[in-house]
N, C-alpha and C. Protein backbone atom coordinates (compact mmCIF):
# COMPACT_ATOMS: atom_id res chain seq x y z
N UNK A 1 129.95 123.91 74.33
CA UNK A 1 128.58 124.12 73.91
C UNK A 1 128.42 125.55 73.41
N UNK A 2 127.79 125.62 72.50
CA UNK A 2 127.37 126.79 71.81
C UNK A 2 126.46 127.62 72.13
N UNK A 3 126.47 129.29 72.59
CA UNK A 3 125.46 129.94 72.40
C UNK A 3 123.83 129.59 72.31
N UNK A 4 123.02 129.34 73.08
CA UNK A 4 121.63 128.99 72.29
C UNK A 4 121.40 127.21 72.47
N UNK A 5 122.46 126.67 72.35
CA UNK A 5 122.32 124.94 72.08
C UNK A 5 121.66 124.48 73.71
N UNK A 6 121.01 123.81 73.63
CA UNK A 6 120.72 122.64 74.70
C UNK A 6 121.46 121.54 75.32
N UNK A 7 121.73 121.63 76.62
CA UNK A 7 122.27 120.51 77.03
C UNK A 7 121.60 119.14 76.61
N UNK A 8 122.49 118.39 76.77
CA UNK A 8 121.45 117.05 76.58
C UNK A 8 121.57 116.09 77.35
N UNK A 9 120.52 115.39 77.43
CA UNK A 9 120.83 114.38 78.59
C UNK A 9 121.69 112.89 77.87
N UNK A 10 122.33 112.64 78.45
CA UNK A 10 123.21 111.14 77.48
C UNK A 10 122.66 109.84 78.15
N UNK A 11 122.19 109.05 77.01
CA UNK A 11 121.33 108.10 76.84
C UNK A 11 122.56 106.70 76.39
N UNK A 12 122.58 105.87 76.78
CA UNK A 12 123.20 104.95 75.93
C UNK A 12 122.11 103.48 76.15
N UNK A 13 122.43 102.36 75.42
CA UNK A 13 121.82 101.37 75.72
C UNK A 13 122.31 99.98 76.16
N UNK A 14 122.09 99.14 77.26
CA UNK A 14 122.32 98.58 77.61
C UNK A 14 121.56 97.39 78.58
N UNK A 15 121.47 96.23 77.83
CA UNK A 15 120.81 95.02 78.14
C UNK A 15 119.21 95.36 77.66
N UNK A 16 119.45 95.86 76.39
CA UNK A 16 117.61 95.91 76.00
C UNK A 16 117.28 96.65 76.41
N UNK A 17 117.90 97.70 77.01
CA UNK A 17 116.89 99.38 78.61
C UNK A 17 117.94 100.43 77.95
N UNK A 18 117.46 101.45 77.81
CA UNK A 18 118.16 102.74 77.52
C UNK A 18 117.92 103.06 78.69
N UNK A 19 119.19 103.40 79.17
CA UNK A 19 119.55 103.80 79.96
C UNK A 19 119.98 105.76 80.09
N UNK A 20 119.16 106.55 80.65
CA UNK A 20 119.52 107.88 80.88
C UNK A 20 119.89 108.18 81.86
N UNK A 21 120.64 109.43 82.06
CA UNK A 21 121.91 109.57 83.13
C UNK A 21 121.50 111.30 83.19
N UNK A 22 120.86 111.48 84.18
CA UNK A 22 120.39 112.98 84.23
C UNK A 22 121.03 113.58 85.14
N UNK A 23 122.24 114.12 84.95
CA UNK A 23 123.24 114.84 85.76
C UNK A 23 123.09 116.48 85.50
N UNK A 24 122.23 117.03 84.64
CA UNK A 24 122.31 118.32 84.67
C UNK A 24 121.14 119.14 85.44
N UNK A 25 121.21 120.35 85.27
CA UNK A 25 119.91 120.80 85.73
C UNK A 25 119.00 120.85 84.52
N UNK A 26 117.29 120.46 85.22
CA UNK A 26 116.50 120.28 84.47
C UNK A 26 115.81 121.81 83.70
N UNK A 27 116.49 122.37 82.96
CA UNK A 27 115.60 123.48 82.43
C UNK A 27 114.09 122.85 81.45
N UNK A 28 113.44 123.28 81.37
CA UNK A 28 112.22 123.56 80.69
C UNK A 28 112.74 122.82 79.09
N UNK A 29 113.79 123.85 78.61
CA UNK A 29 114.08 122.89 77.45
C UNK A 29 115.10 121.85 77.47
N UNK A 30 115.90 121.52 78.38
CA UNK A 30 116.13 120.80 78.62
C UNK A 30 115.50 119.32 78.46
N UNK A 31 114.28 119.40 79.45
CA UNK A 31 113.40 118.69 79.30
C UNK A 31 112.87 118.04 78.25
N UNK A 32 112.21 119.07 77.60
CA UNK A 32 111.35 118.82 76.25
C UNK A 32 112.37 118.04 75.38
N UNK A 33 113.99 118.31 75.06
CA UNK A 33 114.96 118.29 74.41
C UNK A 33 114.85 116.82 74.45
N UNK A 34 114.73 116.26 76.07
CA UNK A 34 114.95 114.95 76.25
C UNK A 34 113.70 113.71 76.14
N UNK A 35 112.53 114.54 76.25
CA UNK A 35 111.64 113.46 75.59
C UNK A 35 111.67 113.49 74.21
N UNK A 36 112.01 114.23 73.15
CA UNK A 36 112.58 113.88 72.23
C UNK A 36 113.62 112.93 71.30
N UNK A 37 114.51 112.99 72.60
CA UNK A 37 115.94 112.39 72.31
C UNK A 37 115.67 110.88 72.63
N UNK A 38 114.94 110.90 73.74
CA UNK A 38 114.39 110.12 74.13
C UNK A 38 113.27 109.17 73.40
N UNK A 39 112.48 109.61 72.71
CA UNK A 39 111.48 108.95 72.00
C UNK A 39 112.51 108.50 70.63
N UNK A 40 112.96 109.52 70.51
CA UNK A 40 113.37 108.29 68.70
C UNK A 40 114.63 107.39 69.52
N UNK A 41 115.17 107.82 70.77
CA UNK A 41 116.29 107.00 70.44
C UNK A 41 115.21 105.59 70.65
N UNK A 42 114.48 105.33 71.47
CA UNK A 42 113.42 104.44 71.89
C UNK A 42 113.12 103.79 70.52
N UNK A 43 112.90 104.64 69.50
CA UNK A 43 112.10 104.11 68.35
C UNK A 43 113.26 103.34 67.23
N UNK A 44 114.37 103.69 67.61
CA UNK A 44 115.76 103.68 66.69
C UNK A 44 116.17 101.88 67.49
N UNK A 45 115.86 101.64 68.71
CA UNK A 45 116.89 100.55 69.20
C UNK A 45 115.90 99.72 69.36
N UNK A 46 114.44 100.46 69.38
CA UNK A 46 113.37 99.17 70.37
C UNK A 46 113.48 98.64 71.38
N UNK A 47 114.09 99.68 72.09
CA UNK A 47 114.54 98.62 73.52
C UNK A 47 112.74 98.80 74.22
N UNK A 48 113.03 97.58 75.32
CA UNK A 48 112.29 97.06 75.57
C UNK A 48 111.83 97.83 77.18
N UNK A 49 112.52 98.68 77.31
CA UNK A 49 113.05 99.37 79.08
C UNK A 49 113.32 100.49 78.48
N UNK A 50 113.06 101.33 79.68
CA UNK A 50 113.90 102.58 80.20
C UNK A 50 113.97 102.74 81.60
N UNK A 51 115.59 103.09 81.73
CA UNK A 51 115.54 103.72 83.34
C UNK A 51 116.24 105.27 83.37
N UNK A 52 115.67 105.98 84.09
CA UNK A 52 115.77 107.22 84.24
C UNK A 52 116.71 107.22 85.70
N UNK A 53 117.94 107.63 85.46
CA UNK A 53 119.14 107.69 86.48
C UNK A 53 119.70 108.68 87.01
N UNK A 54 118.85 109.66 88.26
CA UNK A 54 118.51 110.95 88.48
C UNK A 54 119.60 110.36 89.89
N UNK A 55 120.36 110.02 89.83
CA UNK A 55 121.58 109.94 91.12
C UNK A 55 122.40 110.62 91.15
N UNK A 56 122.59 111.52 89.45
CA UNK A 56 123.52 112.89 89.61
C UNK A 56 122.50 114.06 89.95
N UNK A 57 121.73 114.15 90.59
CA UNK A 57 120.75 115.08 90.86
C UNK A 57 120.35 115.50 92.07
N UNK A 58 120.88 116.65 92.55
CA UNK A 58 120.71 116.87 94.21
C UNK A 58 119.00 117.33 94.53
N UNK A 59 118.33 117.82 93.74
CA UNK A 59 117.17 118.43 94.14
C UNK A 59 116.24 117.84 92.72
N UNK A 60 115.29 117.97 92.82
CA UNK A 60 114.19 117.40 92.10
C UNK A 60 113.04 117.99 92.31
N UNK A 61 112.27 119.40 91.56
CA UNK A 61 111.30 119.85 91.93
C UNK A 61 110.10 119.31 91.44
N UNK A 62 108.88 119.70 91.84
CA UNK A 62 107.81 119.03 91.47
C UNK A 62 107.17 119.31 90.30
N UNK A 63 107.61 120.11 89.89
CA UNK A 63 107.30 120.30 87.68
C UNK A 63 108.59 119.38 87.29
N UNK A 64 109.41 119.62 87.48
CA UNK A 64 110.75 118.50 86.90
C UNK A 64 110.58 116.67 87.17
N UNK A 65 109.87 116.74 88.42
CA UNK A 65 109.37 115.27 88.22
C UNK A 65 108.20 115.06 87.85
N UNK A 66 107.14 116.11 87.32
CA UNK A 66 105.64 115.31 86.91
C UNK A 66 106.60 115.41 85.34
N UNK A 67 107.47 116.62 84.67
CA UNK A 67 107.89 116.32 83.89
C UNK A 67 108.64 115.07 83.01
N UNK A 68 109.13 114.53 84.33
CA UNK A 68 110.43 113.33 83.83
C UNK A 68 108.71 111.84 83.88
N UNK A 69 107.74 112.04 85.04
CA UNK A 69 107.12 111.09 84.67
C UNK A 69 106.12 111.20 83.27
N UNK A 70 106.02 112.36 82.91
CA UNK A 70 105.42 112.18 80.83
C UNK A 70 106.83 111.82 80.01
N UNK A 71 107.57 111.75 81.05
CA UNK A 71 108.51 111.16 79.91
C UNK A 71 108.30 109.65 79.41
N UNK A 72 108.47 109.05 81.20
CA UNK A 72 108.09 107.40 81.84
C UNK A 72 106.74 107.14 80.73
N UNK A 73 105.57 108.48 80.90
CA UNK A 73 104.21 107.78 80.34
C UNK A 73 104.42 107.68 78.76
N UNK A 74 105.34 108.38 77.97
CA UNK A 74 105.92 108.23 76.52
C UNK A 74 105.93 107.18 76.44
N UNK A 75 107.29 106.84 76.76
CA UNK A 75 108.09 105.85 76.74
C UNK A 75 106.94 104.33 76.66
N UNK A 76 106.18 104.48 78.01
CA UNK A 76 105.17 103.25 78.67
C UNK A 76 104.31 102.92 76.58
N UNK A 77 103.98 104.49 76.31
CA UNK A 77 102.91 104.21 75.36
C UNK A 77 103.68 103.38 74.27
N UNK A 78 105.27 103.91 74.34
CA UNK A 78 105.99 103.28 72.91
C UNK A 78 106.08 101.69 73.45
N UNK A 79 105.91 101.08 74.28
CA UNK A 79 105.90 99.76 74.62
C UNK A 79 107.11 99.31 75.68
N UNK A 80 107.73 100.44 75.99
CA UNK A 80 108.80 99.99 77.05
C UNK A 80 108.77 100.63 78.46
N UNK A 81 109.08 99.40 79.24
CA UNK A 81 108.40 99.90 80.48
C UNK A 81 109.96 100.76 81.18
N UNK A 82 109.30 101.27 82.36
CA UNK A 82 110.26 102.67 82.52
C UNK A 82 110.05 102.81 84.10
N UNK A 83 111.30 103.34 84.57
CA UNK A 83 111.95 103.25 85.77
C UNK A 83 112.46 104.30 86.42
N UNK A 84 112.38 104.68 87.77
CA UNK A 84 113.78 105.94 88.13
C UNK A 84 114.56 105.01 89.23
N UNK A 85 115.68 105.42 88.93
CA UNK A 85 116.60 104.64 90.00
C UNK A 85 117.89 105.87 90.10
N UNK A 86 118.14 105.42 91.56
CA UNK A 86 118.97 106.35 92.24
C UNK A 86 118.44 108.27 93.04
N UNK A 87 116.97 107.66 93.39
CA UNK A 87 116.72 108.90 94.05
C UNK A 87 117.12 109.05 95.42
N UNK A 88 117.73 110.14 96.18
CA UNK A 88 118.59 110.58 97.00
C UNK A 88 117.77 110.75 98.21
N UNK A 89 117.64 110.16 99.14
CA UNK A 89 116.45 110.43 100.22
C UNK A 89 115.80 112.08 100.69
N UNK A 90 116.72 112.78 100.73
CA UNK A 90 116.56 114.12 100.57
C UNK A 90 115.85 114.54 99.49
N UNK A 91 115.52 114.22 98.19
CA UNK A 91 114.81 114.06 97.22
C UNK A 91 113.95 113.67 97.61
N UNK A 92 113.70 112.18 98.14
CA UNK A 92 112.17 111.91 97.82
C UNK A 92 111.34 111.99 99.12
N UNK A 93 112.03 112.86 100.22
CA UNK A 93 111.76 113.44 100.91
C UNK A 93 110.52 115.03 100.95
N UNK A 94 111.59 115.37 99.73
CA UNK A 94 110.76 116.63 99.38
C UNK A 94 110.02 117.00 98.38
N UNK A 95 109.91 115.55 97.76
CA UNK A 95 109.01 115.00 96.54
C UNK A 95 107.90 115.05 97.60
N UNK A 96 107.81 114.12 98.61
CA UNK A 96 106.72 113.36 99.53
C UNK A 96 106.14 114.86 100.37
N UNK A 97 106.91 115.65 101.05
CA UNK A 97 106.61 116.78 101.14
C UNK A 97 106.17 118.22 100.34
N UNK A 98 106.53 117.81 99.16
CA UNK A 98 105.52 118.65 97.84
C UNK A 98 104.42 118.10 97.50
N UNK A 99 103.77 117.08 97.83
CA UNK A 99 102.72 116.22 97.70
C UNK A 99 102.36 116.06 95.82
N UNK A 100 103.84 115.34 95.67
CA UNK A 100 103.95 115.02 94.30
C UNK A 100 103.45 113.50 94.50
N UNK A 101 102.57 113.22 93.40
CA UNK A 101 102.13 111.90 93.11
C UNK A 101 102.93 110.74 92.24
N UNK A 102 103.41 110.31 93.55
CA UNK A 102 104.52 108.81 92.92
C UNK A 102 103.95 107.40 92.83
N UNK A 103 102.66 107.32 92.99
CA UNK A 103 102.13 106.37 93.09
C UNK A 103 102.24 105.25 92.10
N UNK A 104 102.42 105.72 90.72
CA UNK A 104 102.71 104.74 89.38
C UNK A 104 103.62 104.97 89.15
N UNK A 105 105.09 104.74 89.75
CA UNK A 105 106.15 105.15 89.79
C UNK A 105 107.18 103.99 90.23
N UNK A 106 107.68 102.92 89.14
CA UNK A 106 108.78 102.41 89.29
C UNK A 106 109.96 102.50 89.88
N UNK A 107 110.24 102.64 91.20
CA UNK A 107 111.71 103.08 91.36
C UNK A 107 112.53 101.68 92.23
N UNK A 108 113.87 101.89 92.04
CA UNK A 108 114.76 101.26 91.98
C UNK A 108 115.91 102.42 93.14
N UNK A 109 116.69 101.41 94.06
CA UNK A 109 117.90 102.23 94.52
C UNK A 109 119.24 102.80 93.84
N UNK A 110 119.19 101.89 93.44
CA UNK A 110 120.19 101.74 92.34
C UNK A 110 120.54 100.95 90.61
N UNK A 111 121.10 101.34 89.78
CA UNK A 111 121.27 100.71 88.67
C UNK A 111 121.33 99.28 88.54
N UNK A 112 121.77 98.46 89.27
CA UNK A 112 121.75 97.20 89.62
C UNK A 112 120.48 96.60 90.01
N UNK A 113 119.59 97.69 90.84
CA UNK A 113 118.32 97.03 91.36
C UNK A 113 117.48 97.13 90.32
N UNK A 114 117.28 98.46 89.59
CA UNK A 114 117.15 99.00 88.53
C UNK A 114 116.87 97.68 87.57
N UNK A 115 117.91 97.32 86.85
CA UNK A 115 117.68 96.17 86.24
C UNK A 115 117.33 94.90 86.23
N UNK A 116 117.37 94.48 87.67
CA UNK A 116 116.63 93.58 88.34
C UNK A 116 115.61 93.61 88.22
N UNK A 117 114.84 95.00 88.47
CA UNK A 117 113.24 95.47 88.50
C UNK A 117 112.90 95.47 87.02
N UNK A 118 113.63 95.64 86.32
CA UNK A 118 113.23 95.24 84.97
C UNK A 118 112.75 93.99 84.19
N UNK A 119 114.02 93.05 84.78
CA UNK A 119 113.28 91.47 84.42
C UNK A 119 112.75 91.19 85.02
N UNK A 120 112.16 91.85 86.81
CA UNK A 120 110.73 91.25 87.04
C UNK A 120 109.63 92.03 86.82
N UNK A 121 109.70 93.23 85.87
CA UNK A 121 108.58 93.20 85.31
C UNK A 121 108.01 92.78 83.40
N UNK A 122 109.38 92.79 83.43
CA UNK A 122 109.60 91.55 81.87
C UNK A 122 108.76 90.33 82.17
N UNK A 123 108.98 89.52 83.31
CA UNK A 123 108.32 88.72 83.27
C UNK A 123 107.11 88.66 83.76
N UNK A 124 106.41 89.69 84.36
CA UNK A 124 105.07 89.58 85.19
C UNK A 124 104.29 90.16 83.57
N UNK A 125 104.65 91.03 82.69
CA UNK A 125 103.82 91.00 81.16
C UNK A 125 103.97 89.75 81.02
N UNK A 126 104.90 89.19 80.53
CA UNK A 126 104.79 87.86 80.54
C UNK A 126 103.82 86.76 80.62
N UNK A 127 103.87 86.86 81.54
CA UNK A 127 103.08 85.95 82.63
C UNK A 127 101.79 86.07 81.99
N UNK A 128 101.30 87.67 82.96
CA UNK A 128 99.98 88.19 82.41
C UNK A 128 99.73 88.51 81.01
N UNK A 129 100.39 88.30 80.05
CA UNK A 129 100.39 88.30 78.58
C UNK A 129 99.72 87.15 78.07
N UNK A 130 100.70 85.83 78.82
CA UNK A 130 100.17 84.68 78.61
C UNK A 130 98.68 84.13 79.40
N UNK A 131 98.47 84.75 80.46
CA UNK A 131 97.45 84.48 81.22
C UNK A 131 95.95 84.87 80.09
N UNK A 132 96.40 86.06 79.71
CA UNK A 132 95.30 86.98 78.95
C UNK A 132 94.68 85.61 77.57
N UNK A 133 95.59 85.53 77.26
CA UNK A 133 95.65 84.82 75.84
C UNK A 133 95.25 83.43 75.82
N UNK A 134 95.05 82.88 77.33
CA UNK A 134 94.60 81.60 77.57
C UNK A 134 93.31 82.11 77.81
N UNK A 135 93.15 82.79 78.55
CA UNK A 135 91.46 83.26 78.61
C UNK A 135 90.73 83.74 77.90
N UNK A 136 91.19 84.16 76.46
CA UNK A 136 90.53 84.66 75.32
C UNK A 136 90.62 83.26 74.59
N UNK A 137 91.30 82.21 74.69
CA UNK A 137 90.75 80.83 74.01
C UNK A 137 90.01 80.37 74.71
N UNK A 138 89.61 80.38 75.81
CA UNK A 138 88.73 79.46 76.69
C UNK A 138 86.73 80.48 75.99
């Protein structure tokens, strides 16, 4: 890496969910770098998901996670719903003890559950997609 350049966070896609893998530390531009990277790659594949995969991450402060959740609320506005999976109990320990607000907050244990939690909320739009649309004909 060069002088000046930004780490980046590496994104790939898989089963319709871009999948991010946040193993570095979160600087400020860092950050910003990645709702960027993040929004077009979103806009480039259309995936339908995101999960945010903070399991390479020993600490998690409370600007770095209201940060990573405007990422989640991006993402939500571009039409794909969004996830964290793999937070470290010691983490959300001291999330819960910073009196950070997780309340609209998707999480998952792991990548596996992760995607599980994805097709059940694939299908609860669904559902309620179709629910909506019967009650606007009635």
């Amino acid at each position: 890496m060069r002088v000046g350049e930004t780490q980046q966070i590496p994104m790939q896609l898989s089963r319709d969910c871009v999948v991010a893998s946040l193993q570095i530390d979160l600087s400020e531009a860092v950050i910003v770098q990645f709702r960027k990277d993040l929004l077009e790659f979103l806009h480039s594949t259309g995936a339908a998901s995101v999960i945010l995969d903070v399991s390479g991450l020993d600490v998690i402060d409370w600007d770095d996670f209201n940060a990573l959740k405007l990422a989640m609320s991006m993402a939500e506005l571009m039409g794909a719903h969004s996830l964290v999976s793999g937070l470290k109990p010691g983490v959300v320990s001291s999330l819960i003890e910073l009196g950070v607000d997780t309340g609209d907050i998707n999480a998952a244990l792991d990548l596996d559950d992760a995607f599980d939690l994805v097709e059940a909320l694939k299908a609860k739009a669904e559902r309620s997609g179709s629910t909506e649309s019967v009650g606007d004909d009635a």
